[in-house]
C-alpha atoms as a PDB file:
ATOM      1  CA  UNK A   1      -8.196 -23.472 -11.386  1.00  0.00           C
ATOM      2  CA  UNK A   2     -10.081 -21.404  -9.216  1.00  0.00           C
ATOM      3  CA  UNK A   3     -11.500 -18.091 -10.001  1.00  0.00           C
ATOM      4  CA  UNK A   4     -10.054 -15.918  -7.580  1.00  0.00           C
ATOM      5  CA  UNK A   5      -6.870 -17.732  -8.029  1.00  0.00           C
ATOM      6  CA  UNK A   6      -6.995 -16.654 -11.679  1.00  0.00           C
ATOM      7  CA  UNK A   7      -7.320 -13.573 -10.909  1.00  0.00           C
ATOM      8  CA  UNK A   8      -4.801 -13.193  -8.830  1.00  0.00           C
ATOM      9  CA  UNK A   9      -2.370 -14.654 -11.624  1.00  0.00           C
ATOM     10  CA  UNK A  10      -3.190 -12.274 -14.265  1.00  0.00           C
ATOM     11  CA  UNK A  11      -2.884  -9.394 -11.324  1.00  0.00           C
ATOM     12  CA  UNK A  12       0.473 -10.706 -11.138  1.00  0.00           C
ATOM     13  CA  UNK A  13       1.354 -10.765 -14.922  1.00  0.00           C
ATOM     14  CA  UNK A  14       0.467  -7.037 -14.916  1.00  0.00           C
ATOM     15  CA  UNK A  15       2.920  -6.294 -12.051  1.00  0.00           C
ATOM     16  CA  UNK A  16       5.636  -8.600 -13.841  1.00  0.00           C
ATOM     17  CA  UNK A  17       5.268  -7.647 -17.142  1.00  0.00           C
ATOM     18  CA  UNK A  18       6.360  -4.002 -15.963  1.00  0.00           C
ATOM     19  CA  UNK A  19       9.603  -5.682 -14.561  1.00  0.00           C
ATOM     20  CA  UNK A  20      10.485  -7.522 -17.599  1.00  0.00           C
ATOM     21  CA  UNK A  21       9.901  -4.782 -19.880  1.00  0.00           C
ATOM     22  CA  UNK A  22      12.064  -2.258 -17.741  1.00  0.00           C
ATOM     23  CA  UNK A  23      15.044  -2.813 -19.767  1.00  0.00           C
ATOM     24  CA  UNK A  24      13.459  -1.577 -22.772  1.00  0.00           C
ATOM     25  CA  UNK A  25      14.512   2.148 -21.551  1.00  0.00           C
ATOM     26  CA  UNK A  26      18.275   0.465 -21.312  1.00  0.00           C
ATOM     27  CA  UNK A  27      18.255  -1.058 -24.659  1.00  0.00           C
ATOM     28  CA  UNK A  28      16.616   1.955 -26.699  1.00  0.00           C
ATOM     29  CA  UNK A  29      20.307   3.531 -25.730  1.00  0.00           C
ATOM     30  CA  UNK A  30      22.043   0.689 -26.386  1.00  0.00           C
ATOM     31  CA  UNK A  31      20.584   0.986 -30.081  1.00  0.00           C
ATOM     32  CA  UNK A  32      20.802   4.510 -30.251  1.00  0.00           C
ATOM     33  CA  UNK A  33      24.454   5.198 -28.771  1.00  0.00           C
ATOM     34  CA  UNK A  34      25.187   1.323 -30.526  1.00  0.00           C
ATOM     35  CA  UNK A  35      27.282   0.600 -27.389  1.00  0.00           C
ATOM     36  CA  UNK A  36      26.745  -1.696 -24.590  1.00  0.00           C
ATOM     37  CA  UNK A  37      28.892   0.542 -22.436  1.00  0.00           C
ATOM     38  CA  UNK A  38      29.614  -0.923 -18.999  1.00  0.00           C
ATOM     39  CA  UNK A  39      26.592  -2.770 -17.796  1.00  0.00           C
ATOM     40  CA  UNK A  40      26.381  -6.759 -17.668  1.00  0.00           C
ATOM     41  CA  UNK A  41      24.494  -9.267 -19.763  1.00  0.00           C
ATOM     42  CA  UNK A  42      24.174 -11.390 -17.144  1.00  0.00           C
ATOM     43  CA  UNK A  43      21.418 -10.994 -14.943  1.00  0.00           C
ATOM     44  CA  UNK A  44      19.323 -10.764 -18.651  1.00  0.00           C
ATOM     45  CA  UNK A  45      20.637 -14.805 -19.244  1.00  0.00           C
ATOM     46  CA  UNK A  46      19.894 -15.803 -15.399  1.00  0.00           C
ATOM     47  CA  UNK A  47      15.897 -14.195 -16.327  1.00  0.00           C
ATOM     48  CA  UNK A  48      15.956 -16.429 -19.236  1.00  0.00           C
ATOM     49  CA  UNK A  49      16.853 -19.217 -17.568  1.00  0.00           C
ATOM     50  CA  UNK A  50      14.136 -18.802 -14.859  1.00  0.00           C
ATOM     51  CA  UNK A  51      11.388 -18.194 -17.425  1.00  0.00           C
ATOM     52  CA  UNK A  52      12.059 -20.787 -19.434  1.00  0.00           C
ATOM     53  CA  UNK A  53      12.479 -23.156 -16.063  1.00  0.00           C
ATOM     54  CA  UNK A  54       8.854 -21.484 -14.733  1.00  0.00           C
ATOM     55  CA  UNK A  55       7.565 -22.119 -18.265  1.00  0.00           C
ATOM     56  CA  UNK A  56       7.942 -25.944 -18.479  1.00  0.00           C
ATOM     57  CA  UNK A  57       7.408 -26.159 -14.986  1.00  0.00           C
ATOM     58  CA  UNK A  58       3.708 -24.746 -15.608  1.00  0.00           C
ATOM     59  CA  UNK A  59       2.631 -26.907 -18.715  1.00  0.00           C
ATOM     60  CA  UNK A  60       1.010 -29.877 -18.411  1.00  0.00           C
ATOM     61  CA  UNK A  61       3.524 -32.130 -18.368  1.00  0.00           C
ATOM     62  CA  UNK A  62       4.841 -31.380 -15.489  1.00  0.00           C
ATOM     63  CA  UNK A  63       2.172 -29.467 -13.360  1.00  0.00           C
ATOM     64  CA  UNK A  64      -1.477 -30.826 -13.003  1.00  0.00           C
ATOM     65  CA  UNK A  65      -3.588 -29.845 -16.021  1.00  0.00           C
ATOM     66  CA  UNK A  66      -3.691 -26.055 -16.117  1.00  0.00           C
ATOM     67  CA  UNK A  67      -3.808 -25.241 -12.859  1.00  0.00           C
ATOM     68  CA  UNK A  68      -0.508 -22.744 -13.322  1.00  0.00           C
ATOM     69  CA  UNK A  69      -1.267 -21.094 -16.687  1.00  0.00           C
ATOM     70  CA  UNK A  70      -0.807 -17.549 -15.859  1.00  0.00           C
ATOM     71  CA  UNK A  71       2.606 -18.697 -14.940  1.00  0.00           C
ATOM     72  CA  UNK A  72       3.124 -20.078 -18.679  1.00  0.00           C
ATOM     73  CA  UNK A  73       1.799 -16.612 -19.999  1.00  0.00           C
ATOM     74  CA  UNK A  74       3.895 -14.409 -18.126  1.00  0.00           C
ATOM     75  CA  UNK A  75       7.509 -16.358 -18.353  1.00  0.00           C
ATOM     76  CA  UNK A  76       6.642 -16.917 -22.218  1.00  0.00           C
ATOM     77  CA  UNK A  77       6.367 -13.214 -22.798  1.00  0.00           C
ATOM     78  CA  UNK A  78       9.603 -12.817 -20.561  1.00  0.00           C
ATOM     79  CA  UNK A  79      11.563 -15.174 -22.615  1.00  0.00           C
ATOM     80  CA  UNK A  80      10.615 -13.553 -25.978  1.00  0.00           C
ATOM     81  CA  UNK A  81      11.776 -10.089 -23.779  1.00  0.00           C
ATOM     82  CA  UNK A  82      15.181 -11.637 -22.710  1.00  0.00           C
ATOM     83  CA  UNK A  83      16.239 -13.330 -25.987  1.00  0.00           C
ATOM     84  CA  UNK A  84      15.513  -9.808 -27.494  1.00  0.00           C
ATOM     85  CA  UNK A  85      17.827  -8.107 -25.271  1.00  0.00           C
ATOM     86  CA  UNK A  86      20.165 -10.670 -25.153  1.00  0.00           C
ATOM     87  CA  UNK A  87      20.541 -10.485 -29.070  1.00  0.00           C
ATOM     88  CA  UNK A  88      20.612  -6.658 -28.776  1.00  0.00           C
ATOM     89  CA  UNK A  89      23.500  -6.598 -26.349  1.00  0.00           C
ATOM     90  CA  UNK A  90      25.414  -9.386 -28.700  1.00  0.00           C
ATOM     91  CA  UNK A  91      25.020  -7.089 -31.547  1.00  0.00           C
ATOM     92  CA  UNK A  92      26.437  -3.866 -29.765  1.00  0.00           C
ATOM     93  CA  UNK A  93      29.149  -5.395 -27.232  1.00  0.00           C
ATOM     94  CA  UNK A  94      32.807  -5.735 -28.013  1.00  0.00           C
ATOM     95  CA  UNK A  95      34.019  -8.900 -29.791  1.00  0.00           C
ATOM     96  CA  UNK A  96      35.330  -9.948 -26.188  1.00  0.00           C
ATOM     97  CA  UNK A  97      31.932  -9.283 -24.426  1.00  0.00           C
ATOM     98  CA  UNK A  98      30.302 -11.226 -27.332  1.00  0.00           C
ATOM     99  CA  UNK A  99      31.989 -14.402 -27.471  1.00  0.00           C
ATOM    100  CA  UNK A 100      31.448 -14.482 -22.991  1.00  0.00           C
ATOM    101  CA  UNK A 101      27.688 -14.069 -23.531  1.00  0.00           C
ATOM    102  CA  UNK A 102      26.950 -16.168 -26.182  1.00  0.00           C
ATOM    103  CA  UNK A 103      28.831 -18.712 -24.997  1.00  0.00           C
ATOM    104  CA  UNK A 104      26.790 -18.703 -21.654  1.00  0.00           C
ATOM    105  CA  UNK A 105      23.706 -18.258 -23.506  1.00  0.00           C
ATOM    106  CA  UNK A 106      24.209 -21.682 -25.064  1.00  0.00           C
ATOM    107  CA  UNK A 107      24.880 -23.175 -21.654  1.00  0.00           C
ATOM    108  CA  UNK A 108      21.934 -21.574 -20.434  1.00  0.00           C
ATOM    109  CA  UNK A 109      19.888 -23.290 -23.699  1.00  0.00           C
ATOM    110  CA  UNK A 110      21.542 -26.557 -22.978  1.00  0.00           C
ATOM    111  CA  UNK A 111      21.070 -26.458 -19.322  1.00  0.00           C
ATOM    112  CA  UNK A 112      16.992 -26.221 -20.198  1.00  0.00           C
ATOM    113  CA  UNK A 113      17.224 -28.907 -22.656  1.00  0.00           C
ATOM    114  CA  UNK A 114      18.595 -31.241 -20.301  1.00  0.00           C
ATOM    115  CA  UNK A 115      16.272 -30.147 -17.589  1.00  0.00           C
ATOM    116  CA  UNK A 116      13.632 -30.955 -19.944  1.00  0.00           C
ATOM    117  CA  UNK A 117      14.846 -34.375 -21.058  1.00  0.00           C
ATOM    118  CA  UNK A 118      15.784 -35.307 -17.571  1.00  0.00           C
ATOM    119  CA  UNK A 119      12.148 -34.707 -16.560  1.00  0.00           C
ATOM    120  CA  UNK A 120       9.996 -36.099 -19.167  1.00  0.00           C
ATOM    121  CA  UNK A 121      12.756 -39.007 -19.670  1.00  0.00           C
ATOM    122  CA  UNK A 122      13.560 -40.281 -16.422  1.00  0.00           C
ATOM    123  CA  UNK A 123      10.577 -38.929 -14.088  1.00  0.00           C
ATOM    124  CA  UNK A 124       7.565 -40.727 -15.182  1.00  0.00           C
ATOM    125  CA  UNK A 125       4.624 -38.688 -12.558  1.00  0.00           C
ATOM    126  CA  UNK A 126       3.623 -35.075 -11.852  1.00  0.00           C
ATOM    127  CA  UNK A 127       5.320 -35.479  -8.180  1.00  0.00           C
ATOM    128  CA  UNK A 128       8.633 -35.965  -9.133  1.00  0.00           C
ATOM    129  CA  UNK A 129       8.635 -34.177 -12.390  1.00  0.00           C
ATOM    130  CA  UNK A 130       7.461 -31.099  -9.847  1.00  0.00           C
ATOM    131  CA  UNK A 131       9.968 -32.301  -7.460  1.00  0.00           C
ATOM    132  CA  UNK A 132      12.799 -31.844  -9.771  1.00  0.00           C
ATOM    133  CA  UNK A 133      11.682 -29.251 -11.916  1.00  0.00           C
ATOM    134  CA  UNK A 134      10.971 -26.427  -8.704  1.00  0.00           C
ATOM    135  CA  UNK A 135      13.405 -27.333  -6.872  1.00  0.00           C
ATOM    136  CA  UNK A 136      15.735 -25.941  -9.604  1.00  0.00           C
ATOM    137  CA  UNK A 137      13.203 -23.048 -10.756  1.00  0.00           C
ATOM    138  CA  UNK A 138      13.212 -21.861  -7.074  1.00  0.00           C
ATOM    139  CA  UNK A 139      16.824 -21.477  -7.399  1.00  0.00           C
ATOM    140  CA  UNK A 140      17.319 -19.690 -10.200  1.00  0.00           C
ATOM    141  CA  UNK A 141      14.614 -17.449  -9.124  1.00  0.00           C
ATOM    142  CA  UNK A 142      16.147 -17.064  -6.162  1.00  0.00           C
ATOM    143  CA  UNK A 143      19.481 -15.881  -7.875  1.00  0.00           C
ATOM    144  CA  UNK A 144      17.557 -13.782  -9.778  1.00  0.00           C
ATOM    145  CA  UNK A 145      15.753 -11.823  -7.298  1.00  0.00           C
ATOM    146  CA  UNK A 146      18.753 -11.498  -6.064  1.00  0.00           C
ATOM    147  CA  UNK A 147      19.932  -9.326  -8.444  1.00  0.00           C
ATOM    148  CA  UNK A 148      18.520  -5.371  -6.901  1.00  0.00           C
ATOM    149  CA  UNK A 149      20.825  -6.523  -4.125  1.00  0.00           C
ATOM    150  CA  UNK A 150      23.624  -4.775  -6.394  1.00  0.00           C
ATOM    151  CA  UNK A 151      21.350  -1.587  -6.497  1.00  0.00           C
ATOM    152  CA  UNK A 152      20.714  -1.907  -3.002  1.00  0.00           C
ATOM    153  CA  UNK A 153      24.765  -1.348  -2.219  1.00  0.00           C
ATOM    154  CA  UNK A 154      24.746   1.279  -4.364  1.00  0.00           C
ATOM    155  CA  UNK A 155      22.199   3.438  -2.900  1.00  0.00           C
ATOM    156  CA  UNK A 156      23.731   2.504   0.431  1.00  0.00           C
ATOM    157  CA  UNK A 157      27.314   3.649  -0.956  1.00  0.00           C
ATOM    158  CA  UNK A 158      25.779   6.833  -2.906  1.00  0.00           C
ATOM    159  CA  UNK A 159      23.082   7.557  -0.209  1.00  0.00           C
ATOM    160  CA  UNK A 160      20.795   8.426  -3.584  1.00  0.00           C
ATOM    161  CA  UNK A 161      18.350   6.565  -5.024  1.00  0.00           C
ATOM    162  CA  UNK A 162      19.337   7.207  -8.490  1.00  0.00           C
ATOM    163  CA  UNK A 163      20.088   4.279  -9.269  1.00  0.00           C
ATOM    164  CA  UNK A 164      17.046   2.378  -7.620  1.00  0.00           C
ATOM    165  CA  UNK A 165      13.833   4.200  -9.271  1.00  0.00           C
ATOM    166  CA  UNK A 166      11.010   3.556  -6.746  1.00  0.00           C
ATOM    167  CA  UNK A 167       8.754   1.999  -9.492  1.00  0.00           C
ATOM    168  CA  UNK A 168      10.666  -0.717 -10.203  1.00  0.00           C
ATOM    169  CA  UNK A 169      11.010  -1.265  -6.011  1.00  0.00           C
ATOM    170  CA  UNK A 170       7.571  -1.134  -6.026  1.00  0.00           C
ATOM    171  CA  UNK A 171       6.608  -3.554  -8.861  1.00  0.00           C
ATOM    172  CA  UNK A 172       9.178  -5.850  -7.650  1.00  0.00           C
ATOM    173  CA  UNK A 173       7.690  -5.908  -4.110  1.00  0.00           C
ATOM    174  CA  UNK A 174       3.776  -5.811  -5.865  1.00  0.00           C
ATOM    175  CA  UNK A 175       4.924  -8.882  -8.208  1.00  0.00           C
ATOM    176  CA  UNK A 176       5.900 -10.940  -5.324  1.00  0.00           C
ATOM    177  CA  UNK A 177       3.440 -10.124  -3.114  1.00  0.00           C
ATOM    178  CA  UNK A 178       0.863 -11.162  -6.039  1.00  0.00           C
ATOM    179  CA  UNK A 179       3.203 -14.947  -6.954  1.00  0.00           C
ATOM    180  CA  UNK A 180       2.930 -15.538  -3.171  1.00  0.00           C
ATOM    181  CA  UNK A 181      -0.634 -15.825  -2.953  1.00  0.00           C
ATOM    182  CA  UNK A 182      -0.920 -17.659  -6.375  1.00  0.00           C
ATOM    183  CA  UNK A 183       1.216 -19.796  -5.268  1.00  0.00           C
ATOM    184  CA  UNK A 184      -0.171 -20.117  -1.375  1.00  0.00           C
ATOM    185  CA  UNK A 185      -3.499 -20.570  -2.810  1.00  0.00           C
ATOM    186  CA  UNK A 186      -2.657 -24.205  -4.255  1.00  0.00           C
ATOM    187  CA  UNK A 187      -0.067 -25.078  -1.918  1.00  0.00           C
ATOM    188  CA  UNK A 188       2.813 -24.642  -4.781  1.00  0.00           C
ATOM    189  CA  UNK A 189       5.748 -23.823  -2.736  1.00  0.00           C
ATOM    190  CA  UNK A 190       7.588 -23.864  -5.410  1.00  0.00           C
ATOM    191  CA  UNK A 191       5.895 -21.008  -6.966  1.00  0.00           C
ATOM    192  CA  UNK A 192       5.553 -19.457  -3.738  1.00  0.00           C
ATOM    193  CA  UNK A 193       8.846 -19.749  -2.025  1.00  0.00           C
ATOM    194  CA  UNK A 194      11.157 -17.657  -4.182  1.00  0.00           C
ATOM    195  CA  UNK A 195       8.777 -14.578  -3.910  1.00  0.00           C
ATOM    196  CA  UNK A 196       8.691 -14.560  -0.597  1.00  0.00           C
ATOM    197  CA  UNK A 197      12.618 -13.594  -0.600  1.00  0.00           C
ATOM    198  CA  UNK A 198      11.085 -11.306  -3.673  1.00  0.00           C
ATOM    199  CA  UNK A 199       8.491  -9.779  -0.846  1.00  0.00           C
ATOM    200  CA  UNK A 200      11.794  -9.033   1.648  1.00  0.00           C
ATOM    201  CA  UNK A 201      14.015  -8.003  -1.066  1.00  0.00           C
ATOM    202  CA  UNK A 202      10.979  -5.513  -2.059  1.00  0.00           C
ATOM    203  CA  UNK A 203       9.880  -4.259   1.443  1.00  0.00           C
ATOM    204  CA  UNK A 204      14.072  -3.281   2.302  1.00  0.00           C
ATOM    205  CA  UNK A 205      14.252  -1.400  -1.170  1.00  0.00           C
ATOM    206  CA  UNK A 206      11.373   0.607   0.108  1.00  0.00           C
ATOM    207  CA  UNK A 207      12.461   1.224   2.916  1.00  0.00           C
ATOM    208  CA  UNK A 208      15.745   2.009   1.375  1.00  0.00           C
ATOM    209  CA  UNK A 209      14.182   4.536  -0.802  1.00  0.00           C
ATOM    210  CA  UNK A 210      12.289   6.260   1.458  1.00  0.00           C
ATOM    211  CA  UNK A 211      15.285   6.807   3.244  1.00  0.00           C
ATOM    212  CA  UNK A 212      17.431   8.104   0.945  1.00  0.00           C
ATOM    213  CA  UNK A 213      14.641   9.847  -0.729  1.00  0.00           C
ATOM    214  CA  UNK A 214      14.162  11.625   2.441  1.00  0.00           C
ATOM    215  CA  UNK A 215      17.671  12.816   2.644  1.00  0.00           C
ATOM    216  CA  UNK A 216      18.450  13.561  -0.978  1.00  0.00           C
ATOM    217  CA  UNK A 217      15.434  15.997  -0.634  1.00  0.00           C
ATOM    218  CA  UNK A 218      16.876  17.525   2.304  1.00  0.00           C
ATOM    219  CA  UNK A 219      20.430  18.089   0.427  1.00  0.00           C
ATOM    220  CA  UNK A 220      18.869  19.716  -2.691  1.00  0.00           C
ATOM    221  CA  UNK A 221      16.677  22.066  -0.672  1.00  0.00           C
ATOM    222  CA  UNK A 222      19.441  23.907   0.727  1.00  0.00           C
ATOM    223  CA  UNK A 223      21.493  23.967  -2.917  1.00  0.00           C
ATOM    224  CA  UNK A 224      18.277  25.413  -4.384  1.00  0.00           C
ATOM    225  CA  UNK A 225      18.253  28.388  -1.682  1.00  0.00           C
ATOM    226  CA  UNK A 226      21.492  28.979  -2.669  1.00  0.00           C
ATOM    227  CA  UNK A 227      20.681  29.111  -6.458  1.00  0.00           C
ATOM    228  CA  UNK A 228      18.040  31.345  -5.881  1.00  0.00           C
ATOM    229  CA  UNK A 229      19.953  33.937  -3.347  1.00  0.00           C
ATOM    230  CA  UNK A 230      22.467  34.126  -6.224  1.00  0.00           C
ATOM    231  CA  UNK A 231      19.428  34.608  -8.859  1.00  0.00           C
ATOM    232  CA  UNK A 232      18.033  37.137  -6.882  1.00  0.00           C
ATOM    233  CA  UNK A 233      22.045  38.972  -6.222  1.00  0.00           C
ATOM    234  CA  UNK A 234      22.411  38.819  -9.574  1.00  0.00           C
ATOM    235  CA  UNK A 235      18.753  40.899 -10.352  1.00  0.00           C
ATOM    236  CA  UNK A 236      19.788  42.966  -7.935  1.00  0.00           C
ATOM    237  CA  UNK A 237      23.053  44.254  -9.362  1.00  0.00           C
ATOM    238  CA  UNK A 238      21.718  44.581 -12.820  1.00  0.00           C
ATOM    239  CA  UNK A 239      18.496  46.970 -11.571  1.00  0.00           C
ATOM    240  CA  UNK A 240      21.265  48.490  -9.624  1.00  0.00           C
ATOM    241  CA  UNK A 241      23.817  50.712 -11.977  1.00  0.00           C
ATOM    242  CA  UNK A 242      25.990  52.115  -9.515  1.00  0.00           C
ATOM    243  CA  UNK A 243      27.094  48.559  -8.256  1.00  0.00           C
ATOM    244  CA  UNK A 244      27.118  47.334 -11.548  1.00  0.00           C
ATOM    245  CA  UNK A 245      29.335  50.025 -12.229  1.00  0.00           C
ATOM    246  CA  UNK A 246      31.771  49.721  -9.239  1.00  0.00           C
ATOM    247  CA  UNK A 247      31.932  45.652 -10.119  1.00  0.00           C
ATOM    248  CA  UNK A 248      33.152  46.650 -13.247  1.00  0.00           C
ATOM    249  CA  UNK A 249      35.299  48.942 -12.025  1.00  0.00           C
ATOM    250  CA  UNK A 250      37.474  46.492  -9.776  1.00  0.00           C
ATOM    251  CA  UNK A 251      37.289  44.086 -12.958  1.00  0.00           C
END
């Protein structure tokens, strides 16, 4: 593995590592609050899938040598992140919410296994084992970017970008940019393919931001003159005792 190419890996397990660890903020209130509330487990069990996919996908077995081990860093630290919230949420959701979660949890475990048995079992060269191992990493990476999509129609709905903090668009679009090259860089397409959708998805929530940044700016401006005329009416009465004393009078 190249130098430069190296580099640009571990680059690109600094952007990721901020997206994986995001949740942490969501899951510290889970614990404290000790309720799952309204949000969804899935898109945490969809992760785990793709970093355990992107995992095997980057050892030896089925890639050449070493030549994707910044890959095998990163996803390894995101599956230890995603089991950990996925065992947070199934200790703070409902009984109903638990029993859905774990039991797609398991199908996601099982669905691994078999990919792994299925390609050290009945593929017996790098080619194929790459073959059939990407092809179904670049899907559910695909889903899986997909995901801000849902954030996206929000901050189209709300017109605020509440709900779509501009670090995480940022890292998002960063991360890709940086799994793009890595992936350009050896001609691994199927490292590179799914982040170029991440690349799109990340330039339109940018754009997206900056739009709605732009106007929620422009709504709280005039809601803050407003605040401070009535600041300064209200000074004016109290330093003012006659008024104050007419005011009181109509009371």
């Amino acid at each position: 593995m190249g130098i430069l190419r190296l580099a640009v890996g571990i680059m690109g397990n600094v952007a990721t590592l901020s997206l994986y660890s995001a949740p942490i903020i969501t899951f510290r209130r889970v614990v404290r609050k000790k309720t799952t509330e309204e949000f969804s487990c899935i898109p945490y069990i969809i992760t785990l899938l793709e970093c355990l996919v992107y995992t095997w996908y980057a050892t030896p077995v089925v890639s050449y040598g070493w030549e994707n081990l910044p890959v095998v860093t990163i996803d390894v630290i995101g599956t230890i992140l995603e089991a950990s919230f996925i065992i947070i949420y199934l200790w703070f959701a409902p009984v109903k919410e638990k029993v859905k979660v774990a039991a797609l949890t398991i199908l996601t475990v099982l669905s691994f296994v078999l990919i792994v048995t299925l390609s050290t079992f009945a593929y017996h060269d790098h080619h194929h084992r790459k073959l059939f191992v990407g092809c179904i990493g670049v899907v559910t990476a695909t889903v899986m970017y997909g995901s801000p999509l849902v954030a996206m129609i929000t901050v189209i709905k709300t017109k605020s970008v509440e709900f779509m903090p501009f670090y995480l668009s940022f890292c998002t679009f960063l991360s890709s940019v940086l799994w793009t090259i890595f992936g350009l860089m050896n001609l691994d397409f199927f490292i590179a393919t799914p982040n170029i959708i991440g690349c799109v998805l990340g330039i339109l929530q940018l754009a997206l931001y900056f739009k709605y940044m732009k106007r929620s700016i422009q709504e709280e401006e005039p809601n803050k003159w407003d605040i401070e005329k009535n600041e300064e009416k209200k000074i004016k009465v109290e330093f003012q005792p006659e008024v104050k004393e007419t005011i009181i009078g109509k009371n």
